[in-house]
C-alpha atoms as a PDB file:
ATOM      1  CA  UNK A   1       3.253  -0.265 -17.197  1.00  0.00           C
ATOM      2  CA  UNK A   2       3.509  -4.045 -15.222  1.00  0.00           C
ATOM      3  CA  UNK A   3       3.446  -3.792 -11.739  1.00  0.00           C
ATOM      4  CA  UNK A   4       6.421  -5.805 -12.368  1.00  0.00           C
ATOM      5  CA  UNK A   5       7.946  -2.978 -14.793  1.00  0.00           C
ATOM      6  CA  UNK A   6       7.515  -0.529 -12.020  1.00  0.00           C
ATOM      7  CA  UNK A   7       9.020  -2.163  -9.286  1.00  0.00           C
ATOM      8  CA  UNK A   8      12.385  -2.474 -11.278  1.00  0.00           C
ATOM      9  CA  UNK A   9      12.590   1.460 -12.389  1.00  0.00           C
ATOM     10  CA  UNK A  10      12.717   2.515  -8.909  1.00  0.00           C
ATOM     11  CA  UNK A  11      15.344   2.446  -6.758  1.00  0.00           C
ATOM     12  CA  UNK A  12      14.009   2.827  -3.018  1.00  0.00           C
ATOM     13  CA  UNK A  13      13.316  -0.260  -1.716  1.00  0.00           C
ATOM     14  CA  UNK A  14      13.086  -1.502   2.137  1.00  0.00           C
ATOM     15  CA  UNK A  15      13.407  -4.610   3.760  1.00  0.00           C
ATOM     16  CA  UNK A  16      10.983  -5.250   6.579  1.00  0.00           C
ATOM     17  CA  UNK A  17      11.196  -8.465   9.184  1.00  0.00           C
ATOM     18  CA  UNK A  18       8.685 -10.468   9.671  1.00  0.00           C
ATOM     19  CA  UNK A  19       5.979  -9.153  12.345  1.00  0.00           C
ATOM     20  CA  UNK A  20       7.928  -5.513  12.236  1.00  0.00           C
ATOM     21  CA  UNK A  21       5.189  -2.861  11.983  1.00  0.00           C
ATOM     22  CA  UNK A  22       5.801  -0.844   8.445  1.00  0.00           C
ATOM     23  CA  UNK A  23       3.101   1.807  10.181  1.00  0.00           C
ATOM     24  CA  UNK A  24       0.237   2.285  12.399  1.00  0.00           C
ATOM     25  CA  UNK A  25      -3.193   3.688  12.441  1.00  0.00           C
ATOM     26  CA  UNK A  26      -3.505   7.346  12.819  1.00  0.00           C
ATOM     27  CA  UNK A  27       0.223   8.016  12.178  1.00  0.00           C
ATOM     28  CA  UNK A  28       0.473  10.867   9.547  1.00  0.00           C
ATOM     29  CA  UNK A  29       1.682   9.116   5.569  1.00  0.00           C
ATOM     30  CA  UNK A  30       4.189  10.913   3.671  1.00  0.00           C
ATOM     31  CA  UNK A  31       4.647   7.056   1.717  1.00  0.00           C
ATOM     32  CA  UNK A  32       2.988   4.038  -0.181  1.00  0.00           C
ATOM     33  CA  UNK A  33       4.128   0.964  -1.129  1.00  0.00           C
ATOM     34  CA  UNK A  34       4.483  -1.708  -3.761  1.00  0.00           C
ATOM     35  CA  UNK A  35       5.517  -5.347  -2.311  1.00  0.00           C
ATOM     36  CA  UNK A  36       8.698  -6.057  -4.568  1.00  0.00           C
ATOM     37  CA  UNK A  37       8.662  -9.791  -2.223  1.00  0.00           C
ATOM     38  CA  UNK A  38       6.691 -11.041   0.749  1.00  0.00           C
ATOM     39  CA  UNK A  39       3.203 -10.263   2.091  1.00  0.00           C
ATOM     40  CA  UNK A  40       1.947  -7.307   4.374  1.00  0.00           C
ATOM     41  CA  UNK A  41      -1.281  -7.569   6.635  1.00  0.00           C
ATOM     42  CA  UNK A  42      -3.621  -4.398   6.930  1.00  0.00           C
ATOM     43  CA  UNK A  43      -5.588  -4.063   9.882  1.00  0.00           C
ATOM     44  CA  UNK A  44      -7.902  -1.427  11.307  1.00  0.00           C
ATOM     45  CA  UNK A  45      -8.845  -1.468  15.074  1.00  0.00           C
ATOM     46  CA  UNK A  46      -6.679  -4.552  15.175  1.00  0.00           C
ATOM     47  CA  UNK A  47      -9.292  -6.147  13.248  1.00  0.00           C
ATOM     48  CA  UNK A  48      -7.318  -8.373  10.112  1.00  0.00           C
ATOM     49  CA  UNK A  49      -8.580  -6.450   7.021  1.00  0.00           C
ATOM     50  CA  UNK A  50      -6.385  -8.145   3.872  1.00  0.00           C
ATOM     51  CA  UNK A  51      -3.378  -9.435   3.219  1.00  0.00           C
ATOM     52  CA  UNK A  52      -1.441  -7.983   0.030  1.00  0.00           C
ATOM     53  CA  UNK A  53       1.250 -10.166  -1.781  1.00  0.00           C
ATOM     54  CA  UNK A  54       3.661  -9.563  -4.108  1.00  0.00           C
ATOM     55  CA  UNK A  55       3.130  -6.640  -6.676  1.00  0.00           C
ATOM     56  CA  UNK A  56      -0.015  -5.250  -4.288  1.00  0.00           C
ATOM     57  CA  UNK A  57       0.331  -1.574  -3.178  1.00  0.00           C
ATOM     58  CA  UNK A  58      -0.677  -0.106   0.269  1.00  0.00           C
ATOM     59  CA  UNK A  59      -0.342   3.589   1.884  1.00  0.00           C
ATOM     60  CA  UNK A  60      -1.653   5.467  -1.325  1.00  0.00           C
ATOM     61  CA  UNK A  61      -4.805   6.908   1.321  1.00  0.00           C
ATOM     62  CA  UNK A  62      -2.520   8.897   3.231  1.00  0.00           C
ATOM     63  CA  UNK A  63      -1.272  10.533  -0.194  1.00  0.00           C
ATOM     64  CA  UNK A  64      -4.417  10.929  -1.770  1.00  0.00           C
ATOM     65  CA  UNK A  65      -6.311  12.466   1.250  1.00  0.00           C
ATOM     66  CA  UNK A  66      -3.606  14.070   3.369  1.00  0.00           C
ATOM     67  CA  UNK A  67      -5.667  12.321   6.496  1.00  0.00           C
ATOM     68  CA  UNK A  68      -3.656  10.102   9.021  1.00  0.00           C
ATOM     69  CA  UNK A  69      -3.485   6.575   8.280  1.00  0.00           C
ATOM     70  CA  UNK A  70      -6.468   4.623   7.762  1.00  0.00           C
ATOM     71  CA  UNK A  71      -5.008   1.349   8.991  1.00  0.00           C
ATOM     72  CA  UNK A  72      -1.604  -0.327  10.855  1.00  0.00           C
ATOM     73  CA  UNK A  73       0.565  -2.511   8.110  1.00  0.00           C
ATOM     74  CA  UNK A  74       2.358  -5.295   9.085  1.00  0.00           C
ATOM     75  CA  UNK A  75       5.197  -7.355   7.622  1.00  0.00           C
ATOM     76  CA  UNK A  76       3.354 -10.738   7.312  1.00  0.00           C
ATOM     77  CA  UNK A  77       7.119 -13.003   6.508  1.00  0.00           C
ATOM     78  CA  UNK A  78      10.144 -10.971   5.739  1.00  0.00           C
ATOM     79  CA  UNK A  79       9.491  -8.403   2.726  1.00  0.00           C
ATOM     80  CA  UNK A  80      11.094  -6.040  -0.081  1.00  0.00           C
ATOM     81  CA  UNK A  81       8.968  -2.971  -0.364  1.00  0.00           C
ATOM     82  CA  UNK A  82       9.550  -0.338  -2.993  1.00  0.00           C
ATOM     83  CA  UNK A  83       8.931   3.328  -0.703  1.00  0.00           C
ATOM     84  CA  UNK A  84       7.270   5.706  -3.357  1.00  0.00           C
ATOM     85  CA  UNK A  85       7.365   9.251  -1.281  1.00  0.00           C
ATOM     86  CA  UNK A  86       4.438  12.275  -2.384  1.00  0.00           C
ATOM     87  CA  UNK A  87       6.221  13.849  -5.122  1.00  0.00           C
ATOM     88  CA  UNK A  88       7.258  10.807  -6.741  1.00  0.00           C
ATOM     89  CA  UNK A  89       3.739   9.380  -6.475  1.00  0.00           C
ATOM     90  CA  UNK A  90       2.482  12.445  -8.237  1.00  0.00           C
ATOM     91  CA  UNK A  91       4.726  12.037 -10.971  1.00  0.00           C
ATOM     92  CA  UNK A  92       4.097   8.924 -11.790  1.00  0.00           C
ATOM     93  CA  UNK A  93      -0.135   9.487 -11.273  1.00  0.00           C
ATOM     94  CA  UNK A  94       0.714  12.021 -14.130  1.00  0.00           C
ATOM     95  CA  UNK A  95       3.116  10.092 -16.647  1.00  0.00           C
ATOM     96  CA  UNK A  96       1.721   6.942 -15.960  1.00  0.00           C
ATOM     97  CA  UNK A  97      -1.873   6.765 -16.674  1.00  0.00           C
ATOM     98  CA  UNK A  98      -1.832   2.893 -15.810  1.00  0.00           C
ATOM     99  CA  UNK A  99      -0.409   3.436 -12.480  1.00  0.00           C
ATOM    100  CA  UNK A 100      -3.562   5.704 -11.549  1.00  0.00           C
ATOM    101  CA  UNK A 101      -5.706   3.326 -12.627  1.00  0.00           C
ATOM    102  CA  UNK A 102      -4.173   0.653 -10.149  1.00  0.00           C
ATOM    103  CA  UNK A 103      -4.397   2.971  -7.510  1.00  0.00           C
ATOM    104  CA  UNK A 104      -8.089   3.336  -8.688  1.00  0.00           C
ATOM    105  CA  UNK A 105      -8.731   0.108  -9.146  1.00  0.00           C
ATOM    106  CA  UNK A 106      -7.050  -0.918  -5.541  1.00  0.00           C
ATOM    107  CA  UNK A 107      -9.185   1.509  -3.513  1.00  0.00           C
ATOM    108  CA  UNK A 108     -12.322   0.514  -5.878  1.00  0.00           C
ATOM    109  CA  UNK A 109     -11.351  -3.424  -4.446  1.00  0.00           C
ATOM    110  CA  UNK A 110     -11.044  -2.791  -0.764  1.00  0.00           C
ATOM    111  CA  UNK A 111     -14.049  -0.201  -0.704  1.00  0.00           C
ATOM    112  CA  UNK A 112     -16.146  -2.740  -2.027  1.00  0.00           C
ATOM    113  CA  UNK A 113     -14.758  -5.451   0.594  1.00  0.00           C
ATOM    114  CA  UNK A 114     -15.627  -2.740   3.096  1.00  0.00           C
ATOM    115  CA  UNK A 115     -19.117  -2.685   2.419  1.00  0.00           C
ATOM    116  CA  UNK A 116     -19.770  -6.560   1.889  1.00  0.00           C
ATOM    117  CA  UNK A 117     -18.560  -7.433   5.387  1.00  0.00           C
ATOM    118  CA  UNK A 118     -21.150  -8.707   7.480  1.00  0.00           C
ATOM    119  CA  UNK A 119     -22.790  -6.204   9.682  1.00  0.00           C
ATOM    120  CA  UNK A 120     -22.546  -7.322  13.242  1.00  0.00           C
END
């Protein structure tokens, strides 16, 4: 299923302003997110990590792990985010093969950002 596709079948989605804080490092995550419109920054340690545009998901961590947040999201210009809770993100990781494999394939991406940073 389109990351497109997906965003349209659900119905929770969220406006955020921008520079409004979506969540913060070490809070606990009971949500992810899909950017329906608008960009989000990550950061951890207030340290800019990557900025995720339209049809980019953030938050799956906290529902994967059950650990606190990894990082503080922030509304980069104002933003429509589609709010997939723990028992809907478990459905769809079980119906929707595809949708696993984006989660895989996001976490793949920023782990591998992670470890070509430059050392200081």
């Amino acid at each position: 299923m389109a990351e497109s596709d997906l965003t349209r079948h659900l119905e929770q989605q969220r406006p955020f302003s921008a520079g409004q804080i979506i969540f913060r490092q070490g809070e606990p995550g009971d949500h992810m997110y899909i950017i329906a419109d608008g960009q989000v920054d990550l950061s951890v340690d207030h340290q800019p990590l990557v900025t995720i545009g339209p049809g980019g998901i953030f938050g799956e961590m906290a529902l994967i792990d059950n650990h606190p947040r990894s990082a503080t999201a922030t509304a980069r210009d104002d933003c429509l985010l589609v709010v997939i809770d723990r028992a809907h993100f478990l459905t769809l990781i079980q119906k929707t093969p595809l949708f696993a494999l984006q989660v895989m394939r996001v976490m793949a991406e920023r782990l591998r950002r992670s470890t070509q940073q430059p050392r200081s």
